[in-house]
C-alpha atoms as a PDB file:
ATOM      1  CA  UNK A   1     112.742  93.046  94.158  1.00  0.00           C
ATOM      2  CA  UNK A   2     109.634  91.752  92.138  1.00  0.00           C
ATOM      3  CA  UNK A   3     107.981  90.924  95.330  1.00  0.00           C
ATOM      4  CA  UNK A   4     108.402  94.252  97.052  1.00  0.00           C
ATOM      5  CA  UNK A   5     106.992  96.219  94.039  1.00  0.00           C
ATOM      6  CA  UNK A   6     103.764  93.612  94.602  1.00  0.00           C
ATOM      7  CA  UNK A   7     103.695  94.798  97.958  1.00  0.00           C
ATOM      8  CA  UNK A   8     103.561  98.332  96.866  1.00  0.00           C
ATOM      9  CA  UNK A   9     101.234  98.221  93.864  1.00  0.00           C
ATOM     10  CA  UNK A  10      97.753  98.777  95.282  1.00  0.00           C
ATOM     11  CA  UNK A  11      95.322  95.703  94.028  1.00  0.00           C
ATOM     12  CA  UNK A  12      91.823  97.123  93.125  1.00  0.00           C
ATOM     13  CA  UNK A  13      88.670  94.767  90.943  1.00  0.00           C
ATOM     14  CA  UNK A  14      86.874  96.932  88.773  1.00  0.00           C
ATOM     15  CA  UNK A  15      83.779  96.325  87.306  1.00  0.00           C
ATOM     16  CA  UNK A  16      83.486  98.493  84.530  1.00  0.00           C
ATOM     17  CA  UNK A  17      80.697 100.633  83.566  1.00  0.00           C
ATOM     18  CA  UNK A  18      78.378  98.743  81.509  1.00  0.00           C
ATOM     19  CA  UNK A  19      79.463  95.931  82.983  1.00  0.00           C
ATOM     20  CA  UNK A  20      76.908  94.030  85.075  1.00  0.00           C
ATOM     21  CA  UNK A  21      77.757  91.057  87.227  1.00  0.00           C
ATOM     22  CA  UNK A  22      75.264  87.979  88.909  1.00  0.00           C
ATOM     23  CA  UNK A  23      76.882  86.889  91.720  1.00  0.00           C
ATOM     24  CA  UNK A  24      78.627  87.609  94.959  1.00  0.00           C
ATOM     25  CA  UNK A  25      82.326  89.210  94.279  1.00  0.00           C
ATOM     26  CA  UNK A  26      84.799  88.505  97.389  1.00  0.00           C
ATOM     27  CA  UNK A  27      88.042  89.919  97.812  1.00  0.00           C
ATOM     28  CA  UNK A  28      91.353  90.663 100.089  1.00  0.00           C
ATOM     29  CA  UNK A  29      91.725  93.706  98.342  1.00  0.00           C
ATOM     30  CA  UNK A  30      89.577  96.867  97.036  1.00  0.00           C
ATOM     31  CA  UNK A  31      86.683  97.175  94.679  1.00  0.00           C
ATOM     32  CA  UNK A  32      85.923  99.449  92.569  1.00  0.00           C
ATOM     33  CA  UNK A  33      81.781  99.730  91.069  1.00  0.00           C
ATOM     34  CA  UNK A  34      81.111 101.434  88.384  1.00  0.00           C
ATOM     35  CA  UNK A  35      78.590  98.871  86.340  1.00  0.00           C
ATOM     36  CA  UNK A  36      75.998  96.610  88.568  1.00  0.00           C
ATOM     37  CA  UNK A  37      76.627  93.739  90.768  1.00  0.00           C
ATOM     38  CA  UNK A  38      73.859  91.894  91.207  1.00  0.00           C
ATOM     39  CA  UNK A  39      74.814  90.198  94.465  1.00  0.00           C
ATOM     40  CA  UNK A  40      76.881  90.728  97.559  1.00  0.00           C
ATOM     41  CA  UNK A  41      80.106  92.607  97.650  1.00  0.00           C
ATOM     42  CA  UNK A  42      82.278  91.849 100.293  1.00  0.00           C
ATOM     43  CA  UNK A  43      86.049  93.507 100.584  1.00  0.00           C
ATOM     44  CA  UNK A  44      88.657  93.231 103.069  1.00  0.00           C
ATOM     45  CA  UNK A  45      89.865  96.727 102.109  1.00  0.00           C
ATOM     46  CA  UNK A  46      87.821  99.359  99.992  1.00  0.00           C
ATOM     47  CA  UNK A  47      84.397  99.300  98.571  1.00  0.00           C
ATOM     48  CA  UNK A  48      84.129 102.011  95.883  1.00  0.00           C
ATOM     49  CA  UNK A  49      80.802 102.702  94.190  1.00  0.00           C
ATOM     50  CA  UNK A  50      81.280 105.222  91.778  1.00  0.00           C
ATOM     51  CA  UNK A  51      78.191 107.343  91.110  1.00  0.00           C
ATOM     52  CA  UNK A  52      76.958 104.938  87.846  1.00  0.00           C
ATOM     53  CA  UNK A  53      77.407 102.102  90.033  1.00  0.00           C
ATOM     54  CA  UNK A  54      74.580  99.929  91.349  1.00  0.00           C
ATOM     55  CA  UNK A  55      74.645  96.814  93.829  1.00  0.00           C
ATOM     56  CA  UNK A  56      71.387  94.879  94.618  1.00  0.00           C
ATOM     57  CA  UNK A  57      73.058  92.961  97.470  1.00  0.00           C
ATOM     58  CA  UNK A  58      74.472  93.343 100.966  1.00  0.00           C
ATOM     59  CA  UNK A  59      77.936  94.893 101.553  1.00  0.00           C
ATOM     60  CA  UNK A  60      80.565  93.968 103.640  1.00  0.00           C
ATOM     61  CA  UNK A  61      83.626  96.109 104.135  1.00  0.00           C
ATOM     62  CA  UNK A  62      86.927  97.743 106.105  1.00  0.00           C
ATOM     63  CA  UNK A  63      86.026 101.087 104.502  1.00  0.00           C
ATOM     64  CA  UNK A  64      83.570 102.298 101.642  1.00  0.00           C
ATOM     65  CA  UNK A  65      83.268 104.896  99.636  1.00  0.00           C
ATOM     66  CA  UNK A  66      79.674 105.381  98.262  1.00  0.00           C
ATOM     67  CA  UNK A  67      78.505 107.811  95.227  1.00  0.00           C
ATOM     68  CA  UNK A  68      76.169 105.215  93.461  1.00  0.00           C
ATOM     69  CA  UNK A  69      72.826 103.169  94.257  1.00  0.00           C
ATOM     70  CA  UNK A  70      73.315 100.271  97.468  1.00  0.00           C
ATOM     71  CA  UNK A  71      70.236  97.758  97.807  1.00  0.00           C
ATOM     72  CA  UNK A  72      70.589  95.877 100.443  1.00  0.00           C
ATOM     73  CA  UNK A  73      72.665  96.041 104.177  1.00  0.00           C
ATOM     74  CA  UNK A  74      76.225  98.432 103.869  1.00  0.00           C
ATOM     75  CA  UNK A  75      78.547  96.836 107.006  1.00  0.00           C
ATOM     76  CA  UNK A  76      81.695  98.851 107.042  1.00  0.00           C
ATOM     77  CA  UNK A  77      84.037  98.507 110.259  1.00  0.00           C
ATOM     78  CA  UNK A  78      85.490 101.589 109.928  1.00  0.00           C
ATOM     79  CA  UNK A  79      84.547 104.541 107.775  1.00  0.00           C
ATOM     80  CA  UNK A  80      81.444 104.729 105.205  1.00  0.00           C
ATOM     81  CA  UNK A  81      81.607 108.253 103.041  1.00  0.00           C
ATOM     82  CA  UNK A  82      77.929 108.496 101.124  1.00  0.00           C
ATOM     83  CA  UNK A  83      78.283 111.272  98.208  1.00  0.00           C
ATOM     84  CA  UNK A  84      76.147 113.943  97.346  1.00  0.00           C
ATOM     85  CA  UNK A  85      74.226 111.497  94.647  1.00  0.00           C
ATOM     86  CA  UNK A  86      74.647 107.841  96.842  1.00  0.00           C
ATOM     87  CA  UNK A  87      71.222 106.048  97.657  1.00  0.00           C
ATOM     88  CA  UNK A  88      71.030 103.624 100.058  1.00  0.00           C
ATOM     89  CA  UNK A  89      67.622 101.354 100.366  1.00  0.00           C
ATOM     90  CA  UNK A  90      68.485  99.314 103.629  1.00  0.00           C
ATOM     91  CA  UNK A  91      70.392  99.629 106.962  1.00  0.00           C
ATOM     92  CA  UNK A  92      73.478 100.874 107.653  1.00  0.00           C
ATOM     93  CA  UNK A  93      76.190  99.342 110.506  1.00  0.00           C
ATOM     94  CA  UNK A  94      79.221 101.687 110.519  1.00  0.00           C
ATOM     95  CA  UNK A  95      82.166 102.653 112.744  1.00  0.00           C
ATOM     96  CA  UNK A  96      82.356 106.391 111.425  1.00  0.00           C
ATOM     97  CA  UNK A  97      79.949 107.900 109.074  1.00  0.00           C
ATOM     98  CA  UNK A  98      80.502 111.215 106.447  1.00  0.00           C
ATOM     99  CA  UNK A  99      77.209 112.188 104.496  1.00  0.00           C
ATOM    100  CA  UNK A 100      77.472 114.808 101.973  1.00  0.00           C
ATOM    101  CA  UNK A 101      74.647 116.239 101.499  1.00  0.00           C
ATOM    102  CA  UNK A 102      72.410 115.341  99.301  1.00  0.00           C
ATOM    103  CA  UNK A 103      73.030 111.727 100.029  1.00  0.00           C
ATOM    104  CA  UNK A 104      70.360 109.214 100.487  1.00  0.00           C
ATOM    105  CA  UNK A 105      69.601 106.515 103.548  1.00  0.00           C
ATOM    106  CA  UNK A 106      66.102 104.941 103.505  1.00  0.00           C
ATOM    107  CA  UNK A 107      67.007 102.489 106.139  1.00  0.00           C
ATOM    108  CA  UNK A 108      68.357 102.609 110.080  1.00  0.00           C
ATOM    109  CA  UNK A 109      72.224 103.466 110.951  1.00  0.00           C
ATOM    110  CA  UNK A 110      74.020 102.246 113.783  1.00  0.00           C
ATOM    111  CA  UNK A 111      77.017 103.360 114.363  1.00  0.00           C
ATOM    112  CA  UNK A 112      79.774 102.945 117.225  1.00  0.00           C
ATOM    113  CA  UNK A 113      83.243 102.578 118.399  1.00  0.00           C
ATOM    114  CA  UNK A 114      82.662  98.556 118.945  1.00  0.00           C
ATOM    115  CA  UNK A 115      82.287  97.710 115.576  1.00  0.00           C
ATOM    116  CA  UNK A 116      83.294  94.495 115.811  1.00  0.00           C
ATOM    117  CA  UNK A 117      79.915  93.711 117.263  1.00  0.00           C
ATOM    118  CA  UNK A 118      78.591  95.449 114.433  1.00  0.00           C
ATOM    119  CA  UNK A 119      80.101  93.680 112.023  1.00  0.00           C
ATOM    120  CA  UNK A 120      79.348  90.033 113.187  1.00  0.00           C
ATOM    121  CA  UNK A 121      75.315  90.512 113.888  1.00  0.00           C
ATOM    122  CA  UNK A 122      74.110  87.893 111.495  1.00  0.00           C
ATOM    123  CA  UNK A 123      72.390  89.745 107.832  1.00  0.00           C
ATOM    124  CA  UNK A 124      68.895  88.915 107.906  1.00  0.00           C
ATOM    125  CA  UNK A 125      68.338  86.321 105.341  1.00  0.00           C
ATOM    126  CA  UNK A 126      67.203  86.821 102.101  1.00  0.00           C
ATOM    127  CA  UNK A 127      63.805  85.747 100.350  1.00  0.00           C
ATOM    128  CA  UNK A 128      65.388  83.013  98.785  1.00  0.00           C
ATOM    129  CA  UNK A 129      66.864  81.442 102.273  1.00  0.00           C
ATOM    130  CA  UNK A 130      63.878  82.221 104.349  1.00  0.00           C
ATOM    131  CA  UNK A 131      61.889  79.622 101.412  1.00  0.00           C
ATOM    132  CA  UNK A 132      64.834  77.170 102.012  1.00  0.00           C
ATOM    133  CA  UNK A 133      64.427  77.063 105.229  1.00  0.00           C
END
């Protein structure tokens, strides 16, 4: 019986506002943003960024749910929603697209039904890999 309640119970990370985290945050399950990730985000199911929330990374993710700041690529293979207050500084790869208005893109947006191609064009790579390399 334990099990099936797991199976119910919807799994969500939250970083909290005034919480701010260095890194890249991966996960099966959603994620909710209401501090700053410094880093990428990538979710199997929902990216929330709540309208204090702030990534300075690349997102990856089945759905997302924008009302906060996004610097850097937002991949989503099936519906992106950008609030009335959500920024985004970089380009957009989407399925299905809502913008309220008042929402922000300062970037390109591609958007179609074969979003699988979408999703697995390489990122461009960052600062730090193009000195690496």
């Amino acid at each position: 019986m334990n099990e099936s309640m797991n199976n119910q119970t919807p799994m969500v990370n939250i970083i909290s506002e005034g919480t701010k985290l260095k890194g890249n945050i991966n996960s099966q399950n959603d994620i909710r943003v209401a501090g700053t990730i410094d880093g990428e985000a990538h979710s199997k199911g929902k990216l929330i960024v709540t309208s204090n929330g702030k990534i300075k990374g690349n997102v990856n993710s089945t759905d997302a749910d924008i009302a906060g700041k996004v610097e850097g690529e937002v991949r989503v293979t099936n519906k992106l929603i950008l609030r009335e207050n959500a920024v985004i500084d970089g380009n957009i790869y989407t399925k299905s697209l809502v913008v309220e208005e008042g929402g922000e893109i300062n970037g390109s947006c591609r958007m179609g039904t074969d979003v699988k191609k979408i999703s697995d064009v390489p990122a461009p790579k960052t600062a730090e890999e193009k000195e690496k390399a």
